[in-house]
Protein backbone atom coordinates (compact mmCIF):
# COMPACT_ATOMS: atom_id res chain seq x y z
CA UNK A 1 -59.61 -53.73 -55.36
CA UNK A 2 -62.35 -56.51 -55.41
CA UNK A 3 -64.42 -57.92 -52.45
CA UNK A 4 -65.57 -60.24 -55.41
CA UNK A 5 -64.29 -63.77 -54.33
CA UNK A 6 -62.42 -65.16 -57.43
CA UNK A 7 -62.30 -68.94 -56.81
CA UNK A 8 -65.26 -70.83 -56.92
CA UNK A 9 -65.29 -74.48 -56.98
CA UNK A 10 -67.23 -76.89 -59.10
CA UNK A 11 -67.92 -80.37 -57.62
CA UNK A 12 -68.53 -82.30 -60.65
CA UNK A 13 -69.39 -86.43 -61.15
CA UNK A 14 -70.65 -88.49 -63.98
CA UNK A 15 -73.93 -90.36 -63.03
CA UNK A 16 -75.00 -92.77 -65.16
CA UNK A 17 -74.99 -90.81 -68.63
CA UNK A 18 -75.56 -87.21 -67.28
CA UNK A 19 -73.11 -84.94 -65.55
CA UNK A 20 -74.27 -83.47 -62.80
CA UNK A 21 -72.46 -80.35 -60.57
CA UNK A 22 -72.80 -77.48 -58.55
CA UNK A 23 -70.79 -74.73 -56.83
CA UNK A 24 -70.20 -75.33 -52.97
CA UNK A 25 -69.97 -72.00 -52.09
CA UNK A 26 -73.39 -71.10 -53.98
CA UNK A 27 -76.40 -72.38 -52.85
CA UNK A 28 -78.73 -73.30 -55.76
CA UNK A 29 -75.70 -73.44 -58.65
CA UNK A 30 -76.28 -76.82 -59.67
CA UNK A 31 -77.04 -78.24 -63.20
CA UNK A 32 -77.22 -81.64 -64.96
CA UNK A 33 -76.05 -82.04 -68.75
CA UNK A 34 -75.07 -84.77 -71.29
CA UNK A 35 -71.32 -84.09 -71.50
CA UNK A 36 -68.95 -82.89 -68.98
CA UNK A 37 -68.00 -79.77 -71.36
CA UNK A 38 -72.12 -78.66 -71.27
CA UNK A 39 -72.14 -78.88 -67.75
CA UNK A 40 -69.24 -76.54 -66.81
CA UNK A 41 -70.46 -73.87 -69.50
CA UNK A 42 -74.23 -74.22 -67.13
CA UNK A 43 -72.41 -73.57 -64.44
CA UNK A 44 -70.65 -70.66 -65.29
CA UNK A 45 -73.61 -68.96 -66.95
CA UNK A 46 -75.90 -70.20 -63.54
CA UNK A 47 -73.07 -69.21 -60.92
CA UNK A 48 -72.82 -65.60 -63.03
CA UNK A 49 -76.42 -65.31 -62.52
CA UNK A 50 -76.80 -66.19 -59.30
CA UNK A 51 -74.21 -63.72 -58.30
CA UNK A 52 -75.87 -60.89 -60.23
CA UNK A 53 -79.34 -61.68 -58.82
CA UNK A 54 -77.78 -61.70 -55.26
CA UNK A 55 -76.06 -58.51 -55.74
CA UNK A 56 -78.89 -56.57 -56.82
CA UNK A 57 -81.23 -58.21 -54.13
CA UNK A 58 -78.94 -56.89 -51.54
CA UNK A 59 -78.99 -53.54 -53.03
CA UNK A 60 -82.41 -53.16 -53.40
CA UNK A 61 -83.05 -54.06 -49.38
CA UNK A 62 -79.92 -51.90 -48.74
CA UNK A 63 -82.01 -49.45 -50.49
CA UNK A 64 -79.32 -48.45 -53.21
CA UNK A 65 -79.94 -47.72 -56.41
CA UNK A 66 -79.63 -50.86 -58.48
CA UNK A 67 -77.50 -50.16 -61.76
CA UNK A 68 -78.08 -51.58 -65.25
CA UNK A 69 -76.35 -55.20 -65.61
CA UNK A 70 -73.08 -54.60 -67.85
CA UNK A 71 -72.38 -57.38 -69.90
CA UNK A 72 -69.19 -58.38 -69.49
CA UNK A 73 -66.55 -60.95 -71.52
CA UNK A 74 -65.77 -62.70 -68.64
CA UNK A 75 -62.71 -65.57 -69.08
CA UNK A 76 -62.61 -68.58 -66.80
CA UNK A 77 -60.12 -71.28 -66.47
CA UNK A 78 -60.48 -74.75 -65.41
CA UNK A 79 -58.15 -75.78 -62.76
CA UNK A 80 -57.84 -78.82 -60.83
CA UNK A 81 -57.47 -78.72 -57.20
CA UNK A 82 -55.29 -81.41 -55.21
CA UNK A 83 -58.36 -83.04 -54.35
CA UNK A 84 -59.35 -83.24 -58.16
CA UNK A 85 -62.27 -80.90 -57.57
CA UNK A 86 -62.31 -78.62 -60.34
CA UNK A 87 -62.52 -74.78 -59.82
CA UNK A 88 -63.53 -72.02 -61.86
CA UNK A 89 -61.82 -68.79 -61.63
CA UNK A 90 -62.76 -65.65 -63.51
């Protein structure tokens, strides 16, 4: 079983002729592209990131023996919320 938390959730708007977004439960996700499609393929790749550089930052201070990175095929879907805040699951 996973302490992993598998919902995060994309705020996402249209300003001007970029998309910008980020992930609210991520400090620091956030990226700006031309279409809406470019912008939640940045986000996944940044929030993956981010959560693989925080997970080996608190292993090294925990003192632990950080592993290699697997790279993973990781699947996301792209559901609306009832608030029309998009999520990304994976």
């Amino acid at each position: 079983m996973s302490d992993m938390k598998e919902h995060y959730t994309a705020v996402i708007k249209q300003s001007g002729r970029w998309w910008i977004g980020w992930i609210e439960e991520v400090p620091g996700v956030n990226c700006q592209e031309s279409t809406k499609e470019e912008l939640l393929k940045s986000l996944r790749v940044t929030l993956r990131e981010a959560l693989e550089f925080n997970r080996r930052e608190a292993l090294e201070a925990a003192g632990d023996r950080v592993p290699t990175p697997q790279l993973e095929s990781q699947f996301f879907r792209f559901i609306p919320s009832r608030h029309r805040i998009p999520q990304l699951v994976f």
